[in-house]
C-alpha atoms as a PDB file:
ATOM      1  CA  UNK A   1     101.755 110.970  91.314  1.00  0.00           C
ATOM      2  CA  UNK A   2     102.315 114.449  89.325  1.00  0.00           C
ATOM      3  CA  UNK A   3     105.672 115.194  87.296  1.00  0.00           C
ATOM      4  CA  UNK A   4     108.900 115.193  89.349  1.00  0.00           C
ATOM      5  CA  UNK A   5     109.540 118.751  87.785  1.00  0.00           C
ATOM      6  CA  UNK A   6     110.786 121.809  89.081  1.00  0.00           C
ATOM      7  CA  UNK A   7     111.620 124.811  86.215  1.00  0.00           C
ATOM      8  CA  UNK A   8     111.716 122.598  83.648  1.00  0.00           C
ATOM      9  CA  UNK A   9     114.411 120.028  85.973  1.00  0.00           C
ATOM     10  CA  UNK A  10     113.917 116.736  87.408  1.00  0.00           C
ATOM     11  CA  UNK A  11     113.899 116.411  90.752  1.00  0.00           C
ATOM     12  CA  UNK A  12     116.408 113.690  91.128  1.00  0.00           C
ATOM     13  CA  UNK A  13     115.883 112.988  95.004  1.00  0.00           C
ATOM     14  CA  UNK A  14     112.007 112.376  93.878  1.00  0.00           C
ATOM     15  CA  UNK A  15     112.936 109.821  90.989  1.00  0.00           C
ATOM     16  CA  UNK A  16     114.919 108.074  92.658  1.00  0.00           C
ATOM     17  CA  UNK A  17     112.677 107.751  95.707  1.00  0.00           C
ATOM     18  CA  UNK A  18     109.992 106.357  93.437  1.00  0.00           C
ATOM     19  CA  UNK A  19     112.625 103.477  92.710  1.00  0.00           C
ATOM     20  CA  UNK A  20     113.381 102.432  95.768  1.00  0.00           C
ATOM     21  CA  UNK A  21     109.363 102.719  97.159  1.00  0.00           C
ATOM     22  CA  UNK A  22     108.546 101.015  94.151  1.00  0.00           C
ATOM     23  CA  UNK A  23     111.498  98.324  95.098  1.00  0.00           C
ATOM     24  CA  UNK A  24     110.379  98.534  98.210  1.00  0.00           C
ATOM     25  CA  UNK A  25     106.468  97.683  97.640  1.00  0.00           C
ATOM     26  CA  UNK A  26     108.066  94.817  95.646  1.00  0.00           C
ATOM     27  CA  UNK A  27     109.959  93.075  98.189  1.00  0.00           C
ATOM     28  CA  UNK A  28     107.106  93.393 100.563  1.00  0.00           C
ATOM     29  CA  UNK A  29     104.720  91.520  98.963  1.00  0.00           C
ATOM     30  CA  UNK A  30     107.590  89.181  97.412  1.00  0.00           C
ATOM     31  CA  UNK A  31     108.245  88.684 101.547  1.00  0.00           C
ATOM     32  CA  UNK A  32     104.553  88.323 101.838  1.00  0.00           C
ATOM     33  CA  UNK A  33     103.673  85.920  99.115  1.00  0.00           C
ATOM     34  CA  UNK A  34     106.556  83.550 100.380  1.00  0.00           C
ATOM     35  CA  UNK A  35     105.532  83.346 103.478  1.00  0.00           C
ATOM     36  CA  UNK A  36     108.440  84.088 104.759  1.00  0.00           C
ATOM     37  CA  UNK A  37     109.578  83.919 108.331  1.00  0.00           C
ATOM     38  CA  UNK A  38     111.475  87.081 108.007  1.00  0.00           C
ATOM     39  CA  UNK A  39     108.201  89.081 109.500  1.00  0.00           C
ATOM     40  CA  UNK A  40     109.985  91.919 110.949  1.00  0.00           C
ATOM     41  CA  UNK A  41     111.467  92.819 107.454  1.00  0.00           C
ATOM     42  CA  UNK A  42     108.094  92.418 106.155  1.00  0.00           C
ATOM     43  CA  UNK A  43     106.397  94.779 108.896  1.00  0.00           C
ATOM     44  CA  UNK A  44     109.181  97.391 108.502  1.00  0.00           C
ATOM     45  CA  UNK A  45     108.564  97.761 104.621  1.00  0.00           C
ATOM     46  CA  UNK A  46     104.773  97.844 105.217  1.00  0.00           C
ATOM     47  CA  UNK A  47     105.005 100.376 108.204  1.00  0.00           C
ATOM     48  CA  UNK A  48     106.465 103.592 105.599  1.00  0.00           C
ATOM     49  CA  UNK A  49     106.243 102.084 101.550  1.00  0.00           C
ATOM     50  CA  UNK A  50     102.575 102.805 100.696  1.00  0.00           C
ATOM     51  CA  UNK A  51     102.642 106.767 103.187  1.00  0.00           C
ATOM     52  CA  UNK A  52     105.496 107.368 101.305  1.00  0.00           C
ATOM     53  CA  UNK A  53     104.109 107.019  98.047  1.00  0.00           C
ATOM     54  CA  UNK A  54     100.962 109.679  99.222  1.00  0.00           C
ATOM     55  CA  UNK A  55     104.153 111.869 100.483  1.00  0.00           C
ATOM     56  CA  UNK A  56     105.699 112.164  97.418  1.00  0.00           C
ATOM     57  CA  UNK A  57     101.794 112.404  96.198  1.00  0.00           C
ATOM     58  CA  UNK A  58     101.298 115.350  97.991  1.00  0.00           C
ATOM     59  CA  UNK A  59     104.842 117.147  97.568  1.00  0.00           C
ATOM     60  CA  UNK A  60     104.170 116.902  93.610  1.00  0.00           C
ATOM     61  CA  UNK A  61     100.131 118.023  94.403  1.00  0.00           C
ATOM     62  CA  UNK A  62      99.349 121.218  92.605  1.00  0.00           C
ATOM     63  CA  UNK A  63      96.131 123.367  92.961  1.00  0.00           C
ATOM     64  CA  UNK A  64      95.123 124.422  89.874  1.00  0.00           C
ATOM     65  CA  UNK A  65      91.259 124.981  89.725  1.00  0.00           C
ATOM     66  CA  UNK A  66      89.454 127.511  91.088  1.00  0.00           C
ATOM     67  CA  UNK A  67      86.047 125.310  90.870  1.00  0.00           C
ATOM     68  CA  UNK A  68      85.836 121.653  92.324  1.00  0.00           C
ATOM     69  CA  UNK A  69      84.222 120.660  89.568  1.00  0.00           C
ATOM     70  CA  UNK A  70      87.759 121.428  87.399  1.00  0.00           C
ATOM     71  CA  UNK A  71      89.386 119.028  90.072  1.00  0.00           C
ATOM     72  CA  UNK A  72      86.836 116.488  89.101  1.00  0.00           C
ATOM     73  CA  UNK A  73      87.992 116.306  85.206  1.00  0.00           C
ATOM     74  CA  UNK A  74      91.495 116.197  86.266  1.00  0.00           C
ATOM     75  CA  UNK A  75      90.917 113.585  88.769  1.00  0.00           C
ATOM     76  CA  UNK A  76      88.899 111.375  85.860  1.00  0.00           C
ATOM     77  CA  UNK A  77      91.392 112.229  83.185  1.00  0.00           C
ATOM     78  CA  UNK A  78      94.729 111.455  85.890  1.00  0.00           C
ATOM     79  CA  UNK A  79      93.563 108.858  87.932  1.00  0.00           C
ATOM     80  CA  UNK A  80      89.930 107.357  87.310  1.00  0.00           C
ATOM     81  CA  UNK A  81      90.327 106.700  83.145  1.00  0.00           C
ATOM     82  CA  UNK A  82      94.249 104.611  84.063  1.00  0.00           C
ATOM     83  CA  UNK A  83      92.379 102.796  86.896  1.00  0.00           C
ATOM     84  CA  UNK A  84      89.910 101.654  84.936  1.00  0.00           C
ATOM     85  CA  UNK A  85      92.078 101.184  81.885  1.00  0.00           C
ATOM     86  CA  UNK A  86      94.664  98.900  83.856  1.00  0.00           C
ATOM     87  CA  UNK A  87      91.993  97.050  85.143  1.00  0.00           C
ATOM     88  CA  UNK A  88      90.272  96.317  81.765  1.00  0.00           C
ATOM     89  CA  UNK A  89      93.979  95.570  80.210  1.00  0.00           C
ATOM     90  CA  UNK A  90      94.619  92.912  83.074  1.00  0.00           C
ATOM     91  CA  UNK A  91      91.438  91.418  83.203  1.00  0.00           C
ATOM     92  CA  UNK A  92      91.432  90.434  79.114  1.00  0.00           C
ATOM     93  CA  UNK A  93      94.184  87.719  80.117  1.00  0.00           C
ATOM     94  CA  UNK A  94      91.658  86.111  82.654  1.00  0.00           C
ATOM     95  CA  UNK A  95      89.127  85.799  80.104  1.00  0.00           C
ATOM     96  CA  UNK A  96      89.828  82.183  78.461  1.00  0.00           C
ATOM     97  CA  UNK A  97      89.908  81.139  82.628  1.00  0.00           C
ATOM     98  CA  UNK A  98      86.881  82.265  83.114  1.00  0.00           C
ATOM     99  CA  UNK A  99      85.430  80.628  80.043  1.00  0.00           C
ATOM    100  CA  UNK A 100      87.175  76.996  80.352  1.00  0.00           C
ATOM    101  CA  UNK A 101      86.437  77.629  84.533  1.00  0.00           C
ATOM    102  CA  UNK A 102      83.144  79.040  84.489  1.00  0.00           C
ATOM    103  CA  UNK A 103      83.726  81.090  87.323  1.00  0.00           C
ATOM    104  CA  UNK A 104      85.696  83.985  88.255  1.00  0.00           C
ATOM    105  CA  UNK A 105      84.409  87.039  86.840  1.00  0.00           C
ATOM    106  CA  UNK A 106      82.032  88.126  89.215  1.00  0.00           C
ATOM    107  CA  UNK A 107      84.657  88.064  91.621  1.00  0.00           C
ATOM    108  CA  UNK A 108      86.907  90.590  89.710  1.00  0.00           C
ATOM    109  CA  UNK A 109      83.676  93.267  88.653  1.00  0.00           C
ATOM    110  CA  UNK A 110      83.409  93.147  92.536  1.00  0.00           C
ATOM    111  CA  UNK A 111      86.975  93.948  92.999  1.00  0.00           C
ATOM    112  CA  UNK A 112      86.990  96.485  89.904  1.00  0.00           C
ATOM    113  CA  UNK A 113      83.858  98.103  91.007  1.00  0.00           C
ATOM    114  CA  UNK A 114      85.010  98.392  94.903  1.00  0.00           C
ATOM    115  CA  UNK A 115      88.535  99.414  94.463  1.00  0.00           C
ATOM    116  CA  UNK A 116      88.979  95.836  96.912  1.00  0.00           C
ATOM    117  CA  UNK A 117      92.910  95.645  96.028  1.00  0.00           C
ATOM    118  CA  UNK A 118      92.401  91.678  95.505  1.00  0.00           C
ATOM    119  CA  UNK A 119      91.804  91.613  92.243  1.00  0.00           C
ATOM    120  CA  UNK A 120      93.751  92.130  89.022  1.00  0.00           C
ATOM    121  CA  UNK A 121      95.739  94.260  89.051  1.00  0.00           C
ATOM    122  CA  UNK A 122      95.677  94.893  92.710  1.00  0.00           C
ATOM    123  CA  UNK A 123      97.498  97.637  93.054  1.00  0.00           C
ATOM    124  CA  UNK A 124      95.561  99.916  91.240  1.00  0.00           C
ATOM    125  CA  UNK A 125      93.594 100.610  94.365  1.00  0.00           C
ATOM    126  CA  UNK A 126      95.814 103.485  95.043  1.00  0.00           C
ATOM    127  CA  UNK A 127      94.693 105.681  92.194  1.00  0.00           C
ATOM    128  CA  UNK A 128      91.314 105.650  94.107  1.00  0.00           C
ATOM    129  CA  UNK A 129      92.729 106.268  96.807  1.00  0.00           C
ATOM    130  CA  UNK A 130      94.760 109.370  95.459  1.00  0.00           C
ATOM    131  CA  UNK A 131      90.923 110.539  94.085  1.00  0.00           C
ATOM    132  CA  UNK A 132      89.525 111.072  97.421  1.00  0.00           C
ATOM    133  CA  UNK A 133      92.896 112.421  99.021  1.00  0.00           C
ATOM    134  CA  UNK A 134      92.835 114.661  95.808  1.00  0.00           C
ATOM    135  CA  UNK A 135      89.439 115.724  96.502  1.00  0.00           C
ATOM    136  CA  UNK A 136      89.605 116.383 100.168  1.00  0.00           C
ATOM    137  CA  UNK A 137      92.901 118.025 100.376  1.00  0.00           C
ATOM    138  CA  UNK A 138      91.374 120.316  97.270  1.00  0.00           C
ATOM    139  CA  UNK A 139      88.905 121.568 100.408  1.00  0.00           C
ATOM    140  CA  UNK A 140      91.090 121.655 103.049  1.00  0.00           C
ATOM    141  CA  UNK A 141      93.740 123.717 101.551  1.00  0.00           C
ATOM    142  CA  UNK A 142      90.840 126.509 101.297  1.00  0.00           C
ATOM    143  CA  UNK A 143      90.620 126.830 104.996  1.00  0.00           C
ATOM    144  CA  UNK A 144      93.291 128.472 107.037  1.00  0.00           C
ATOM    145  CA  UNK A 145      96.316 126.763 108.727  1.00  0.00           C
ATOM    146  CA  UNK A 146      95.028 126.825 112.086  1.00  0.00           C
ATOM    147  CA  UNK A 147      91.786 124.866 110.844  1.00  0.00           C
ATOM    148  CA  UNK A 148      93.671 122.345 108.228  1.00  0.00           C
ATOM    149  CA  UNK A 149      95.948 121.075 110.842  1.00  0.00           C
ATOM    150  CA  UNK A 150      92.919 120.667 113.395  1.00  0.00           C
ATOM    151  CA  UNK A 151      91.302 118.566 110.611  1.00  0.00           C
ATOM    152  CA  UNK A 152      94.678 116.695 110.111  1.00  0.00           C
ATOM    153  CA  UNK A 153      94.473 115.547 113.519  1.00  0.00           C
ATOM    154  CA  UNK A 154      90.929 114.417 113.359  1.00  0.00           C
ATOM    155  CA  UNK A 155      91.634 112.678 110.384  1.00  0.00           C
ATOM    156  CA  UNK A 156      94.555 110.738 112.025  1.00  0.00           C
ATOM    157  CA  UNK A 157      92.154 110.008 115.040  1.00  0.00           C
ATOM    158  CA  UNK A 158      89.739 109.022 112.821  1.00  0.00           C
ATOM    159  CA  UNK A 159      91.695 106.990 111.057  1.00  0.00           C
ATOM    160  CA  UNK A 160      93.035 104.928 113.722  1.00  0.00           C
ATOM    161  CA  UNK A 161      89.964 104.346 115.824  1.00  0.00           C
ATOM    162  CA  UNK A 162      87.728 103.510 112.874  1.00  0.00           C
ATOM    163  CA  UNK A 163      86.867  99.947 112.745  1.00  0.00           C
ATOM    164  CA  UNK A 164      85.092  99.271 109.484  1.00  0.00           C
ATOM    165  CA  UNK A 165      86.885  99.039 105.885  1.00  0.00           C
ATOM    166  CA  UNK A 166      84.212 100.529 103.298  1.00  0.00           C
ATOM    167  CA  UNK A 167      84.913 100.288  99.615  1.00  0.00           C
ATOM    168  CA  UNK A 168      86.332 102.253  97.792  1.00  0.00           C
ATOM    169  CA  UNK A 169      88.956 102.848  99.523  1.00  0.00           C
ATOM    170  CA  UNK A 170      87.428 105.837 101.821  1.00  0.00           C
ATOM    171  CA  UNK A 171      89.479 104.497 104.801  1.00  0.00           C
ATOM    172  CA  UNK A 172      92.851 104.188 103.440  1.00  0.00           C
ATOM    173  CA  UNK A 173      92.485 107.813 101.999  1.00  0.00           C
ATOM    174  CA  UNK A 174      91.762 109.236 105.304  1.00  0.00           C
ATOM    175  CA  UNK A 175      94.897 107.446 106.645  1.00  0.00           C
ATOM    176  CA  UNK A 176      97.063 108.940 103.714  1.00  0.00           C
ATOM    177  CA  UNK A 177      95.317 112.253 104.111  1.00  0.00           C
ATOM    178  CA  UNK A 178      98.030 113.523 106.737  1.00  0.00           C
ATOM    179  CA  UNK A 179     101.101 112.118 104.763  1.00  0.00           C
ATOM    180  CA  UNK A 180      99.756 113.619 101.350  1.00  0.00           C
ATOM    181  CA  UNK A 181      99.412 116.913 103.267  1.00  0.00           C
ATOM    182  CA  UNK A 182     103.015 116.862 104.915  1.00  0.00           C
ATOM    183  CA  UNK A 183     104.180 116.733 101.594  1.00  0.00           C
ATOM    184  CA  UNK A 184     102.303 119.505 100.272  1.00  0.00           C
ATOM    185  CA  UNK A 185     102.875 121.661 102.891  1.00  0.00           C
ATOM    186  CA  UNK A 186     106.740 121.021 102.295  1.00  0.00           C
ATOM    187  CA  UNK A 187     107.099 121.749  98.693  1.00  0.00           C
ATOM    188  CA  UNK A 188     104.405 125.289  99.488  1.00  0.00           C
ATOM    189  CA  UNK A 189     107.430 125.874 101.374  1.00  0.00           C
ATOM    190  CA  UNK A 190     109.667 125.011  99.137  1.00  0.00           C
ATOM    191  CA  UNK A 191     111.877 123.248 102.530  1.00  0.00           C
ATOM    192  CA  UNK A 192     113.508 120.211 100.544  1.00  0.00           C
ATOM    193  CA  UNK A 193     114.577 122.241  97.585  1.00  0.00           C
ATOM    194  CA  UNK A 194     115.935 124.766 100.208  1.00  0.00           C
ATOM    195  CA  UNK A 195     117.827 121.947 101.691  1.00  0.00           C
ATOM    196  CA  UNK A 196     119.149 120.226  98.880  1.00  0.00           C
ATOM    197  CA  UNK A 197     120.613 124.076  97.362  1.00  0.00           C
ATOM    198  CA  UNK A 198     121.947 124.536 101.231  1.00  0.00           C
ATOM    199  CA  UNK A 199     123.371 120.872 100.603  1.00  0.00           C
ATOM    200  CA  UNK A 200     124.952 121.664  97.231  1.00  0.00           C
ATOM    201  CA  UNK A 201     126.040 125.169  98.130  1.00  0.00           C
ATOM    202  CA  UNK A 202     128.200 123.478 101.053  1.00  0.00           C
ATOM    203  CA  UNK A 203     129.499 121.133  99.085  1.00  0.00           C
ATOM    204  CA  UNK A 204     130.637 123.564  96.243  1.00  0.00           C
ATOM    205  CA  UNK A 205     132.347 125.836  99.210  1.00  0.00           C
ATOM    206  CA  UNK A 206     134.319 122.720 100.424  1.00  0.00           C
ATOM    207  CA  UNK A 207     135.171 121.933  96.485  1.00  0.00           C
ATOM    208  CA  UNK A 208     136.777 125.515  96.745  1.00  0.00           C
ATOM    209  CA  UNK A 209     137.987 125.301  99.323  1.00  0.00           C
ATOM    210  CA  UNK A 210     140.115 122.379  98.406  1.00  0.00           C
ATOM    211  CA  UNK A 211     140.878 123.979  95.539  1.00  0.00           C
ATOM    212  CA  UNK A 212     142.889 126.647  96.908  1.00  0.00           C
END
């Protein structure tokens, strides 16, 4: 999701956001697995964990390449080489299953090759996912704000009104797109690091304050 760095400091609001998403994502498929009756808990982790995570994406999202072809290496070297590494790495334990089984595999190249999130490890769908958010936010950034924010909208119509899933995970990055580009458009301005100075800079005054 990019480094959690600003002038060579961590951004400790980011890190620790990461722990509780992360937590978060967790306990909502702990909830899920368990089918628990708790589905309201459930729901209400699913309804913000995974837009989160393409928030923070986005706030962290740097354009550096003039030529889309640039974004392309970084995008294989970031995101495409891990997904495919993680996938190899958790598929070599499945291997003596498959063999004493006789079955198996071609179900996991299908979920490798399709980004399906069923297969192991699941998760790993969102680095595709980040690819084509990557990619299309890389375009839309060139336009001006007048135009970006019409195609935000669309994307969000789009999104919800669509009825098919295709592979790859095309769908789910159209969904993210306007969450990724929230938080993009917040660290361009640099609002939360504004805020959290503002925050600090209060709470110093009041430290002096008491002081006297």
């Amino acid at each position: 999701m990019g480094r959690a760095v600003v002038n060579n400091k961590r951004i400790s609001w980011i890190d620790w956001s990461k722990v509780i998403a992360i937590y978060m994502v967790l306990l909502g498929h702990f909830i899920d697995k368990c089918n628990s009756t708790n589905v309201f808990l459930g729901h209400w982790i699913y309804s913000f964990h995974m837009p989160f995570f393409f928030f923070i994406s986005g706030y962290l999202f740097k354009v550096k390449e003039n030529c889309f072809s640039d974004l392309l290496k970084r995008i294989l070297h970031s995101l495409i080489i891990p997904y495919i590494g993680l996938n190899l790495l958790a598929n070599i334990f499945l291997i003596p299953t498959w063999i004493l089984s006789g079955q198996g595999w071609n179900d996991q190249l299908f979920y490798f090759l399709t980004a399906d999130g069923r297969g192991q490890p699941g998760p790993t769908w969102f680095l595709i996912a980040l690819s084509w958010v990557w990619m299309m936010s890389w375009v839309i950034i060139k336009f001006k704000k007048s135009v970006q924010y019409i195609i935000l909208v669309l994307s969000i119509i789009f999104a919800y009104s669509f009825p098919f899933h295709p592979w790859f995970r095309a769908d789910v990055a159209i969904t993210a797109l306007p969450f990724f580009m929230t938080g993009y458009y917040l660290r361009s301005r640099d609002l939360l690091i504004q805020f959290n100075r503002g925050r600090l800079s209060e709470n110093y005054s009041v430290a002096n304050i008491l002081n006297i």
